[in-house]
N, C-alpha and C. Protein backbone atom coordinates (compact mmCIF):
# COMPACT_ATOMS: atom_id res chain seq x y z
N UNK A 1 7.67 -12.45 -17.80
CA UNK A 1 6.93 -11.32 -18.36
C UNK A 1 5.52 -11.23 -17.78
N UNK A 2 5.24 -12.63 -17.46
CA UNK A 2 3.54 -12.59 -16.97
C UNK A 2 3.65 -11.51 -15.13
N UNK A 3 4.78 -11.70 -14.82
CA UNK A 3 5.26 -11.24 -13.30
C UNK A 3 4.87 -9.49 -13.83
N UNK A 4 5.52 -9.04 -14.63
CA UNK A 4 5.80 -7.94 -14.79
C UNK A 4 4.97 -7.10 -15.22
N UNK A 5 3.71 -7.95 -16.17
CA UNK A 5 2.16 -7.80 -16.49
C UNK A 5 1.31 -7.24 -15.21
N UNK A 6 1.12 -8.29 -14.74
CA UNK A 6 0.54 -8.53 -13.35
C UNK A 6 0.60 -7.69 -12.30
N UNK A 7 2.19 -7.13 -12.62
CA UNK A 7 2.63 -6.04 -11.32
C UNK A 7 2.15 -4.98 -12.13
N UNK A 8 2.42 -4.59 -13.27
CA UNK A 8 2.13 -3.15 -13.71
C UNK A 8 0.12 -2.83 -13.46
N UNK A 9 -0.46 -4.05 -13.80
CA UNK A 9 -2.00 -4.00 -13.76
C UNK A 9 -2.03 -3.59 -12.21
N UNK A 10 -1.36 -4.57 -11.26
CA UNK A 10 -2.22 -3.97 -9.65
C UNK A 10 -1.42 -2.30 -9.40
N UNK A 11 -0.50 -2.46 -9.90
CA UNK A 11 -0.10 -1.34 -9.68
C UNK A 11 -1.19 -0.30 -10.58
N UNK A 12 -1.25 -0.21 -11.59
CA UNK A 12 -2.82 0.30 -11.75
C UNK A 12 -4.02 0.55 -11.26
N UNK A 13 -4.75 -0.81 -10.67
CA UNK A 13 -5.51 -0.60 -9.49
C UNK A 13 -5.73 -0.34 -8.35
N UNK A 14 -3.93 -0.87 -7.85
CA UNK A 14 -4.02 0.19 -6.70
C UNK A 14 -4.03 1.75 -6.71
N UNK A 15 -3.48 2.65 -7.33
CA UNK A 15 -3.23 3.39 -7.69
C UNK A 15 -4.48 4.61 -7.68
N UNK A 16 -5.48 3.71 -8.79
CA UNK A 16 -6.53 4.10 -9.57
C UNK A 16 -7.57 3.97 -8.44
N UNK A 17 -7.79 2.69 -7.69
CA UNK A 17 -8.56 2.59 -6.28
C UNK A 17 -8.32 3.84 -5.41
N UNK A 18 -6.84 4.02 -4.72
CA UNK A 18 -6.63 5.20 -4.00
C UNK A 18 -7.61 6.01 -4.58
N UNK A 19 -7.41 7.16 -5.43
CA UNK A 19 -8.05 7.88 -6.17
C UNK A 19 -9.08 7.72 -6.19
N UNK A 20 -10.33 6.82 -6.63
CA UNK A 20 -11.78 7.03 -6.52
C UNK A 20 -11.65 7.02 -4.91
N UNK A 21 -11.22 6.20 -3.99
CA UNK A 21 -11.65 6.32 -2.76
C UNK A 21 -11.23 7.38 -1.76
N UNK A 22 -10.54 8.42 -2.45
CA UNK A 22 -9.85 9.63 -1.61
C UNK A 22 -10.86 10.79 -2.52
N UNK A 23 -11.44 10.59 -3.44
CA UNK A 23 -12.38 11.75 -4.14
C UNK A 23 -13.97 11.86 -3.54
N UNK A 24 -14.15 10.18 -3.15
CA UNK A 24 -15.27 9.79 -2.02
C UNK A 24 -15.11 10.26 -0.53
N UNK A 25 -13.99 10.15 -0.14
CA UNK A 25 -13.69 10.55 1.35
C UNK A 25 -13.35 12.04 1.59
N UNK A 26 -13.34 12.05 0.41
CA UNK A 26 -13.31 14.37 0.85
C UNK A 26 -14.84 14.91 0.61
N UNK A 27 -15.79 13.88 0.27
CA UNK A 27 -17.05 14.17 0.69
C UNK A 27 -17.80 13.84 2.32
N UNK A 28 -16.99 13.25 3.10
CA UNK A 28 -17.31 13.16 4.08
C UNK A 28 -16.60 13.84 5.15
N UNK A 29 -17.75 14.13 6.55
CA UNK A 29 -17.82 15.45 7.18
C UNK A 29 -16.18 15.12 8.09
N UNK A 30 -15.56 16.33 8.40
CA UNK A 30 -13.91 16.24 9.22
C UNK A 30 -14.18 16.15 9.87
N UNK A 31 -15.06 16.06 10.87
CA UNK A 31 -15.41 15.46 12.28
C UNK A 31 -15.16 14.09 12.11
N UNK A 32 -15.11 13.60 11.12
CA UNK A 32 -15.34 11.89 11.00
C UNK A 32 -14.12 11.47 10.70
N UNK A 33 -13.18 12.24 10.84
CA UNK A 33 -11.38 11.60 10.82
C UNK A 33 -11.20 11.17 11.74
N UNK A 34 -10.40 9.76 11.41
CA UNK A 34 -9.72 8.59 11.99
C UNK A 34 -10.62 7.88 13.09
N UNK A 35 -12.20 8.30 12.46
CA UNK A 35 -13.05 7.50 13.48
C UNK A 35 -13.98 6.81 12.81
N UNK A 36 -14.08 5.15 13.47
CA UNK A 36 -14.71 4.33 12.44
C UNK A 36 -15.87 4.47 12.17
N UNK A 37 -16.77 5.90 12.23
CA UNK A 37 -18.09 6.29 11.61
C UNK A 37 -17.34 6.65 10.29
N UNK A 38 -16.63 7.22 10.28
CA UNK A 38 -15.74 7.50 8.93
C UNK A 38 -15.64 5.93 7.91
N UNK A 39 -14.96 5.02 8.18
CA UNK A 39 -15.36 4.04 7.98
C UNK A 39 -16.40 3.43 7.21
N UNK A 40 -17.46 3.35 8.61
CA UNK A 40 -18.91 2.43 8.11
C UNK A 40 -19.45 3.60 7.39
N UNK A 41 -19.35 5.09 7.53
CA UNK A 41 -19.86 5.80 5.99
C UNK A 41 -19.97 5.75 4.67
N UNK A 42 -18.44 5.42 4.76
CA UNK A 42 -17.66 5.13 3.11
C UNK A 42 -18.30 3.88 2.46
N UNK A 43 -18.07 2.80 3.73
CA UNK A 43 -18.54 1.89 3.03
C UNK A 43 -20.07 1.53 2.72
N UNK A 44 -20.79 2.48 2.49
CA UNK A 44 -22.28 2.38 2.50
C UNK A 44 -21.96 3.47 1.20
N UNK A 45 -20.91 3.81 0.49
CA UNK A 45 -21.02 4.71 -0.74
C UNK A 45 -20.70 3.98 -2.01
N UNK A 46 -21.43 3.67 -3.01
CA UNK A 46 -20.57 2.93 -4.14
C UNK A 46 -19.14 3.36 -4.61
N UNK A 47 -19.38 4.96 -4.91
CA UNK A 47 -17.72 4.77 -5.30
C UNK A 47 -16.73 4.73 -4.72
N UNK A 48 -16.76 4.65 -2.93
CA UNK A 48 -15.65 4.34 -2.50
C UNK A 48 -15.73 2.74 -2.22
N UNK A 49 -16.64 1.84 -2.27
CA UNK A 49 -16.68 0.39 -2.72
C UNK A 49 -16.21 0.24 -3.90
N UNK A 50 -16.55 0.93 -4.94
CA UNK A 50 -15.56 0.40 -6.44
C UNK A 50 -14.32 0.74 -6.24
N UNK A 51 -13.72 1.74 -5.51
CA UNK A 51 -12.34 2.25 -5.38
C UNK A 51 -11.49 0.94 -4.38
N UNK A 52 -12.83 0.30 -3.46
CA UNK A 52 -11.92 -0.82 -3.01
C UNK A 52 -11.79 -1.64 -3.20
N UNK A 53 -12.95 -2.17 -4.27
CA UNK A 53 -12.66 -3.47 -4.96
C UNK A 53 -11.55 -2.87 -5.60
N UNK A 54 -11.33 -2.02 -6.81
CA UNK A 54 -9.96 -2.27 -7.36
C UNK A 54 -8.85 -2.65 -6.54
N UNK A 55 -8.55 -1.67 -5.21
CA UNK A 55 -7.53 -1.84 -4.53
C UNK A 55 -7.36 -3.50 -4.46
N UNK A 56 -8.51 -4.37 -4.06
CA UNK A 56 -8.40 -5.77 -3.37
C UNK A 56 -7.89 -6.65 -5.14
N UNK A 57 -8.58 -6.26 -6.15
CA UNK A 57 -8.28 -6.36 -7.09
C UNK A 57 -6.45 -6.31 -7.51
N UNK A 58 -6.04 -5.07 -7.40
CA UNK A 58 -4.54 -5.15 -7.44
C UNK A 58 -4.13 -5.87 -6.03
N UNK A 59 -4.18 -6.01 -5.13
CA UNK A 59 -3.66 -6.84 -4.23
C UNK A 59 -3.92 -8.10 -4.75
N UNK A 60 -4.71 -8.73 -5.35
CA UNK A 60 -4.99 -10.28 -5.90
C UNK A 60 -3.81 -10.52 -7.41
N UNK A 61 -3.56 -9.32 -8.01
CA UNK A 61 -2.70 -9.63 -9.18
C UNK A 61 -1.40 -9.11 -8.49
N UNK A 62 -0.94 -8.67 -8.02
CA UNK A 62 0.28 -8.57 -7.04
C UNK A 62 0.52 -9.58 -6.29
N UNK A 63 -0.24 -10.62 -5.57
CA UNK A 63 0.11 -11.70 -5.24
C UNK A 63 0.33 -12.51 -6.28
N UNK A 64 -0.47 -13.30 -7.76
CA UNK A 64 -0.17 -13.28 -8.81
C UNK A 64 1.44 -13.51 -9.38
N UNK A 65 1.98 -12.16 -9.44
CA UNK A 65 2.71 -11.73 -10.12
C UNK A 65 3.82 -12.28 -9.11
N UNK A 66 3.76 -12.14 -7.76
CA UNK A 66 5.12 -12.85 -6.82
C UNK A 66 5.32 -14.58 -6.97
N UNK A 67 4.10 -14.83 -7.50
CA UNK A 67 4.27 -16.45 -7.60
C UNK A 67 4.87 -16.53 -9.01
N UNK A 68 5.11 -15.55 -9.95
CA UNK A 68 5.75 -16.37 -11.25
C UNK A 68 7.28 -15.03 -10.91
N UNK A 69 7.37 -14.04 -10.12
CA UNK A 69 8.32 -13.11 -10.28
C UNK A 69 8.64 -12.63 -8.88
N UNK A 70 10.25 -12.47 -8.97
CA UNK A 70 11.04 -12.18 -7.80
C UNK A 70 10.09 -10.78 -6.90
N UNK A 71 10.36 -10.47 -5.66
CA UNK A 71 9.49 -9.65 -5.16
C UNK A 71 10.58 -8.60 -5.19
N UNK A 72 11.80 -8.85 -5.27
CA UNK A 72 12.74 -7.28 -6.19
C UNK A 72 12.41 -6.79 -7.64
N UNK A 73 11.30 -7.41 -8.33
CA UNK A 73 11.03 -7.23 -9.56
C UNK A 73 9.34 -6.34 -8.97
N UNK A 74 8.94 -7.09 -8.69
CA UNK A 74 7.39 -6.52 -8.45
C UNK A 74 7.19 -5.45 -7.80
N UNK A 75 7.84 -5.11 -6.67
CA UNK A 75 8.04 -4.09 -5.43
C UNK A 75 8.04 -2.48 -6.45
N UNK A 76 9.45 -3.13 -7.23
CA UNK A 76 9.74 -1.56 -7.45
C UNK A 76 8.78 -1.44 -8.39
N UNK A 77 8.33 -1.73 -9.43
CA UNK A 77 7.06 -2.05 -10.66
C UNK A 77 6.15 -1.35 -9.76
N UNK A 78 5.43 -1.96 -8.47
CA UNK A 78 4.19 -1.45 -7.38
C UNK A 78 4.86 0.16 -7.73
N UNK A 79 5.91 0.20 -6.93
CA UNK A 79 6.57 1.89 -6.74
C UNK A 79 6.27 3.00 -7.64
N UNK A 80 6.26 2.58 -9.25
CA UNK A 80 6.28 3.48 -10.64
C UNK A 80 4.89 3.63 -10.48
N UNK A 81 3.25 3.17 -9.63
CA UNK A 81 2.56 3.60 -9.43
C UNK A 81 2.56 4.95 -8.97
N UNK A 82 2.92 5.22 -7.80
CA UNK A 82 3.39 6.30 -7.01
C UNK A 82 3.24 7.73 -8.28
N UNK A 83 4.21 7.56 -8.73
CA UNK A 83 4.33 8.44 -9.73
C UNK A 83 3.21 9.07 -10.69
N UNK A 84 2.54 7.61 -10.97
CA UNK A 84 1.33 8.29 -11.82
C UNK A 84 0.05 8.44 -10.65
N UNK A 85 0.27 8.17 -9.37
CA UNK A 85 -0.74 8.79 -8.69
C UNK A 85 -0.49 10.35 -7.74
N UNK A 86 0.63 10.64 -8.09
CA UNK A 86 1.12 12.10 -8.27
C UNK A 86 0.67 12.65 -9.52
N UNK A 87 0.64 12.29 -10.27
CA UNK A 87 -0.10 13.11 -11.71
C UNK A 87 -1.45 13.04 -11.29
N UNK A 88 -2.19 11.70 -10.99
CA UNK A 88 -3.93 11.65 -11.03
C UNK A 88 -3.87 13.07 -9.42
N UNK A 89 -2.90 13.01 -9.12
CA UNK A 89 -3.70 13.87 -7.41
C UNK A 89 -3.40 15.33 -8.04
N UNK A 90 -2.54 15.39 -8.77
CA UNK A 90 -2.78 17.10 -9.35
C UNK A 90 -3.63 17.41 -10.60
N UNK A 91 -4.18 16.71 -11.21
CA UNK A 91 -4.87 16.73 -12.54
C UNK A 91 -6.50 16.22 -11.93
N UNK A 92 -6.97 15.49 -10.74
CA UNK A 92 -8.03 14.81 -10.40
C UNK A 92 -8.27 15.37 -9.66
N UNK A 93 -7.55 15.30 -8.20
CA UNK A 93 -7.78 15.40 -7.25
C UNK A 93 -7.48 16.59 -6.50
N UNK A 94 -6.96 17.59 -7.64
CA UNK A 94 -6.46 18.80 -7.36
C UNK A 94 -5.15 19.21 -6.31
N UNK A 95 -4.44 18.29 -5.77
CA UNK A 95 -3.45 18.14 -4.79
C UNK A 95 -2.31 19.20 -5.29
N UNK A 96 -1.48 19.93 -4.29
CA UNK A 96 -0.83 20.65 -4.24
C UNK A 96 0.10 19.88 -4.11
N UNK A 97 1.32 19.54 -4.86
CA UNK A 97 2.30 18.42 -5.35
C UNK A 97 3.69 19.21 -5.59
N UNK A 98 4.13 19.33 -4.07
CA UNK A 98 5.66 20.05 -4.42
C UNK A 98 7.05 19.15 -4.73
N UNK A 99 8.04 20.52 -4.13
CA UNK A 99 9.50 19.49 -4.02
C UNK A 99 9.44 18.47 -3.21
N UNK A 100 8.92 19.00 -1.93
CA UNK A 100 8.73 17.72 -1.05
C UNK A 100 8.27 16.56 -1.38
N UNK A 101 7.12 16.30 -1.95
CA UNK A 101 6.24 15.38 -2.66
C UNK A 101 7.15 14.44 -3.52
N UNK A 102 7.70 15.34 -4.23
CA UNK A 102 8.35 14.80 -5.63
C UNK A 102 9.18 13.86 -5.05
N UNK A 103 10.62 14.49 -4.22
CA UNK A 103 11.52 13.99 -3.44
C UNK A 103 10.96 12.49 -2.86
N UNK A 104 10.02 13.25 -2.16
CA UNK A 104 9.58 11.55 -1.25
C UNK A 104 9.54 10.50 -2.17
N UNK A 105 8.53 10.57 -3.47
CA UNK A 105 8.57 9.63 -4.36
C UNK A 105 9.70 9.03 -5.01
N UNK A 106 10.70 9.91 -4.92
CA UNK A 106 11.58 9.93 -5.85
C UNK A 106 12.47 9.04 -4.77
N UNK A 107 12.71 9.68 -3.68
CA UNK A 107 13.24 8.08 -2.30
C UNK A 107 12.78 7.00 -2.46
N UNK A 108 11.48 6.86 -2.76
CA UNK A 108 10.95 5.50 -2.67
C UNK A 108 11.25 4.63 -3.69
N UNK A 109 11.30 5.28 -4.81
CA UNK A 109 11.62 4.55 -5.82
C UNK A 109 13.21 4.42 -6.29
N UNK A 110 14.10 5.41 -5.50
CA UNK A 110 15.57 5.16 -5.48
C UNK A 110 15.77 3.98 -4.34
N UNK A 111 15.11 4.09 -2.77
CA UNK A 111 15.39 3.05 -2.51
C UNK A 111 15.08 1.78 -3.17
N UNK A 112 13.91 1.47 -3.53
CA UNK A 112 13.78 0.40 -3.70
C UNK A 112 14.41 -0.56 -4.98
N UNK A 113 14.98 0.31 -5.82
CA UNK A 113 15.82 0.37 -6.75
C UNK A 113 17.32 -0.27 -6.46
N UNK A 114 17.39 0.51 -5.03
CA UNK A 114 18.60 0.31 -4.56
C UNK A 114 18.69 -1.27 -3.82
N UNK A 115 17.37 -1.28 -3.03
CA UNK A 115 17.17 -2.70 -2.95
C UNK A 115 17.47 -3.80 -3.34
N UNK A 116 16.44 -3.69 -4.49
CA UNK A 116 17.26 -4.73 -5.39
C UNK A 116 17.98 -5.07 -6.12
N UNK A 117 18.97 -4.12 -6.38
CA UNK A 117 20.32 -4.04 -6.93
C UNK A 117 21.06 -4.77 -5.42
N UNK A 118 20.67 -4.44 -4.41
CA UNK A 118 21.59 -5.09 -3.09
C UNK A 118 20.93 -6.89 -2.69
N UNK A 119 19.65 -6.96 -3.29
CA UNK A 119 19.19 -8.20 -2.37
C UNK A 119 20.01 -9.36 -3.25
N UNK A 120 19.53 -10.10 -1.80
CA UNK A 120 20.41 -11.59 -2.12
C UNK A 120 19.63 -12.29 -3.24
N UNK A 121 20.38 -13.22 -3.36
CA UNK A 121 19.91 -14.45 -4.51
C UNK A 121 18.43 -15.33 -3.68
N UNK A 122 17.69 -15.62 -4.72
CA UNK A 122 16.36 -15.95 -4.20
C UNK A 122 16.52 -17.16 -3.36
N UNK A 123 15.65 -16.98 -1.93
CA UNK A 123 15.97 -17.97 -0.92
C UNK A 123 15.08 -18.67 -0.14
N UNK A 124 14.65 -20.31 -0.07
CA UNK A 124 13.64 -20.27 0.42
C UNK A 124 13.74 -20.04 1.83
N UNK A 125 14.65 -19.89 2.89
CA UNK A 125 14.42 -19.77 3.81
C UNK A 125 13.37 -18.69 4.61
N UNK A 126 13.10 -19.21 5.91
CA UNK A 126 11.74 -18.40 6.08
C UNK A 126 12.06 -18.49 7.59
N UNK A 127 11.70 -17.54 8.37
CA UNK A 127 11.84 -16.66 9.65
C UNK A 127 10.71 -18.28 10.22
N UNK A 128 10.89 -18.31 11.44
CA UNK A 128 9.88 -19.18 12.48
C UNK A 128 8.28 -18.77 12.78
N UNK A 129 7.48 -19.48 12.99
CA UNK A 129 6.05 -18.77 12.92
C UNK A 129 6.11 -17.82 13.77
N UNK A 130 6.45 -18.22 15.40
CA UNK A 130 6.46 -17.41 16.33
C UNK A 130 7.10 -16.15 15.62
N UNK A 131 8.38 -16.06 15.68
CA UNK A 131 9.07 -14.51 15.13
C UNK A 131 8.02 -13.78 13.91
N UNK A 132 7.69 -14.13 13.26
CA UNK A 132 6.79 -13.99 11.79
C UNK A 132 5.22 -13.18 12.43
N UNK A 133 5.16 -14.15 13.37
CA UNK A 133 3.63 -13.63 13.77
C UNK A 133 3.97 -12.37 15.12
N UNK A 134 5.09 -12.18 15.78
CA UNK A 134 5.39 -11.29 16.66
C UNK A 134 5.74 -10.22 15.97
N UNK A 135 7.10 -10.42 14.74
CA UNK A 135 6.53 -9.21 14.18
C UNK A 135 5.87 -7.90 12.93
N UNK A 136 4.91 -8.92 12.47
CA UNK A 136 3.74 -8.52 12.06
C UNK A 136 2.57 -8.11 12.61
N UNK A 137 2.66 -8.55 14.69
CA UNK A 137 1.66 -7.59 15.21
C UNK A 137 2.08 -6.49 15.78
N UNK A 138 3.86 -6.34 15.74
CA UNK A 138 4.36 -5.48 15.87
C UNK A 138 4.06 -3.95 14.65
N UNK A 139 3.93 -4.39 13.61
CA UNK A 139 4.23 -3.70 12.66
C UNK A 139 2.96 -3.42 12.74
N UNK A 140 1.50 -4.35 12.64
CA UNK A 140 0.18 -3.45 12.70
C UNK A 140 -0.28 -3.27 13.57
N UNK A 141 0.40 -3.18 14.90
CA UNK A 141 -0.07 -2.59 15.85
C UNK A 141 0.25 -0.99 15.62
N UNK A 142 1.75 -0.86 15.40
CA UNK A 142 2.34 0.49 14.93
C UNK A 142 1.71 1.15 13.86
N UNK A 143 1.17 0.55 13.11
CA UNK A 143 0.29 0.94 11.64
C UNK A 143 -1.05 1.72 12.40
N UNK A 144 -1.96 0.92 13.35
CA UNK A 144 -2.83 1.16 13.74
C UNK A 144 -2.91 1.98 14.77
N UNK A 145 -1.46 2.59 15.49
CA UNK A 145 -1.67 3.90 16.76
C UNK A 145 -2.13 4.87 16.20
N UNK A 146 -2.17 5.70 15.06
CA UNK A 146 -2.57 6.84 14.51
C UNK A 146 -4.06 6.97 14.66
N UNK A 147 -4.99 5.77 14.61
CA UNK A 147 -6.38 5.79 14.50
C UNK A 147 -6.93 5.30 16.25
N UNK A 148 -5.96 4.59 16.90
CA UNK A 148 -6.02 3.95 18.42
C UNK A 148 -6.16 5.44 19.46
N UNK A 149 -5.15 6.10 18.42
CA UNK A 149 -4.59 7.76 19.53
C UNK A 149 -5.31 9.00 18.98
N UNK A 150 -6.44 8.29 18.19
CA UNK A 150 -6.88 9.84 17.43
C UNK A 150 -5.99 10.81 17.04
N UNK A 151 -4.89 10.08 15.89
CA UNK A 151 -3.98 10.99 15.36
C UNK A 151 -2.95 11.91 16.13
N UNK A 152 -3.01 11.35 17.45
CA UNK A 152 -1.36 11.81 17.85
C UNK A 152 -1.25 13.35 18.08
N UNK A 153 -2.05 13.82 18.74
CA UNK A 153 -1.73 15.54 18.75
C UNK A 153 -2.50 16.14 17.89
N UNK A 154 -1.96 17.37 17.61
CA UNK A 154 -2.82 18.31 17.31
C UNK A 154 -2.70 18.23 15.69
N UNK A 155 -1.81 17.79 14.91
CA UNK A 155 -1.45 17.67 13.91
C UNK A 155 -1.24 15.90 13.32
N UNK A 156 -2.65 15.03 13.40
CA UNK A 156 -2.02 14.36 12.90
C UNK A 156 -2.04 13.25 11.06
N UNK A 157 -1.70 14.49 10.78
CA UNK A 157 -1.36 13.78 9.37
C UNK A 157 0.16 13.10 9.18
N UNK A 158 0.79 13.31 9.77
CA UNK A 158 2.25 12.53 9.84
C UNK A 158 2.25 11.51 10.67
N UNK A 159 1.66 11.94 11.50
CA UNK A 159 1.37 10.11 11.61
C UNK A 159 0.25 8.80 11.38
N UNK A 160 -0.35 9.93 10.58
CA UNK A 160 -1.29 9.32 9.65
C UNK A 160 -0.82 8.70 8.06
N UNK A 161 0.06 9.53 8.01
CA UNK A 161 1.12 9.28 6.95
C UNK A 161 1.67 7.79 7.24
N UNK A 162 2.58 7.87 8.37
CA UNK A 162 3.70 6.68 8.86
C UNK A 162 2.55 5.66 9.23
N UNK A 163 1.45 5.90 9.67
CA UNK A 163 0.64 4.50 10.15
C UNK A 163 0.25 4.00 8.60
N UNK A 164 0.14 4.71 7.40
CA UNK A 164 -0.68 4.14 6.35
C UNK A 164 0.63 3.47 5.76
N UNK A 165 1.78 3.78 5.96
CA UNK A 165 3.09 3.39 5.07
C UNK A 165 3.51 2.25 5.69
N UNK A 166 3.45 2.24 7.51
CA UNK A 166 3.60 0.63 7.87
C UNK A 166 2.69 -0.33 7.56
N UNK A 167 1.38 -0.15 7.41
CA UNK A 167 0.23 -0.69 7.17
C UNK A 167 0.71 -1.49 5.49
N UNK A 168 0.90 -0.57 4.42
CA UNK A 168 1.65 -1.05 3.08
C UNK A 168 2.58 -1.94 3.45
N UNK A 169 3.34 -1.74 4.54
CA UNK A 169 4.69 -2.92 4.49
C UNK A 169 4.05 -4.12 5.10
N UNK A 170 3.00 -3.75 5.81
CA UNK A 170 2.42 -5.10 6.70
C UNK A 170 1.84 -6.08 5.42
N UNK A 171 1.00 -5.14 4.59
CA UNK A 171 0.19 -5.75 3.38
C UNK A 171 1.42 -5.80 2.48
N UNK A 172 2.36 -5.86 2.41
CA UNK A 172 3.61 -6.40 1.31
C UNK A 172 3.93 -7.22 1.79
N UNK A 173 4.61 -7.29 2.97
CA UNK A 173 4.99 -8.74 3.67
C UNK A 173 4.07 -9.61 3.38
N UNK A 174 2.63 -9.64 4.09
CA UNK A 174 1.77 -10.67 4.08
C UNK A 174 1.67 -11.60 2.58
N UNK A 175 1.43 -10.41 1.75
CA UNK A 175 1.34 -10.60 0.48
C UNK A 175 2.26 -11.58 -0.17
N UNK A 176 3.66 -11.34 0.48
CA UNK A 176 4.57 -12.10 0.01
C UNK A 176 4.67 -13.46 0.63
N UNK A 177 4.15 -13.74 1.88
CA UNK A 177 4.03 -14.69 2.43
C UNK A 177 2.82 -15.67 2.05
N UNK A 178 1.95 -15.12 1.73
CA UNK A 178 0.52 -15.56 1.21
C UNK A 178 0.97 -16.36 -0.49
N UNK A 179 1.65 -15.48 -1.31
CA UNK A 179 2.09 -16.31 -2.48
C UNK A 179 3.08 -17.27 -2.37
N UNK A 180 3.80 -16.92 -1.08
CA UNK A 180 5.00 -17.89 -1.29
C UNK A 180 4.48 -19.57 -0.80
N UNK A 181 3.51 -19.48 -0.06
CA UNK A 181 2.87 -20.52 0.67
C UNK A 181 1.84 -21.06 -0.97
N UNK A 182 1.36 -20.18 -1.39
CA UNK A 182 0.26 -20.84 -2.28
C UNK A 182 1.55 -21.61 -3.48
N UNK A 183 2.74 -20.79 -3.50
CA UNK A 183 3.81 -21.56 -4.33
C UNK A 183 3.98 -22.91 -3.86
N UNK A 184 4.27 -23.07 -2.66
CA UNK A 184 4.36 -24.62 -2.11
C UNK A 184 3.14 -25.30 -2.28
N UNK A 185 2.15 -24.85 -2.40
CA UNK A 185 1.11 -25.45 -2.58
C UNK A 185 -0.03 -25.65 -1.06
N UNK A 186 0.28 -24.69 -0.21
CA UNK A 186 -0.12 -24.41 1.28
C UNK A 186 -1.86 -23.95 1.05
């Protein structure tokens, strides 16, 4: 139950972080997309510093919560965030929140649902450092082309999209690796 605590709180702060720090970043000028003056701006603003302490905040009780609870328990728990940060982006943040929107959420949280209704029985086995560390710079290297390529064309919020969603799987993996090691006592 303490797993399930733990996940619902970061899932809170993450959530709640997004949100102050996306209400801070629509105050700064669009010339300054996906370039790290954008960046060192924000972070010279308090409320997008309180928006990231929470975030680092739910990332600290999400690791937490994987050391007493399966990461098919926590994952989808993270996911039911989603949902209420579709309510804060049309009620806060004023976001135009369609079928599309809905749908996507509604994948994420069917897959991951589906997930763990499919994953195996809990296992300590663990991938080799080499493979582990090849590909996780695989994955944030891919996370990080959207901001490397100045957004990819003329349009790039989709792959501003896909770089912020590999970036989440990079910071889930790690996450899970980071508790599973502090479990052994690493």
């Amino acid at each position: 139950m303490l797993g399930v605590i733990g996940a619902l709180l970061a899932a809170t702060l993450y959530n709640g972080g997004i949100a102050i720090q996306a209400l801070e970043a629509r105050e700064a000028p669009a010339s300054q997309a996906l370039r790290p003056s954008l960046l060192a701006g924000l972070a010279r603003r308090r409320r997008w510093v309180v928006g990231t302490l929470l975030v680092t905040a739910g990332w600290g009780l999400q690791a937490a919560a994987l050391l007493v609870t399966p990461l098919t328990v926590v994952q989808p728990i993270l996911a039911v965030g989603l949902i209420v940060l579709l309510v804060v982006g049309t009620r806060v943040l004023h976001e135009r929140v369609g079928a599309r929107e809905i749908a996507a959420v509604a994948a994420i949280c069917v897959g991951l649902v589906a997930l763990t209704l499919a994953a195996p029985r809990h296992t300590l086995t663990l991938a080799s450092s080499p493979t582990l560390a090849v590909g996780l710079a695989a994955l944030g290297g891919a996370a990080l082309l959207p901001y490397l390529l100045g957004g990819l064309g003329r349009r790039p919020g989709v792959s501003v999209v896909l770089g912020a969603g590999l970036a989440y799987a990079w910071c889930g993996i790690t996450t899970k690796l980071v508790a599973d090691a502090a479990g052994r006592g690493e």
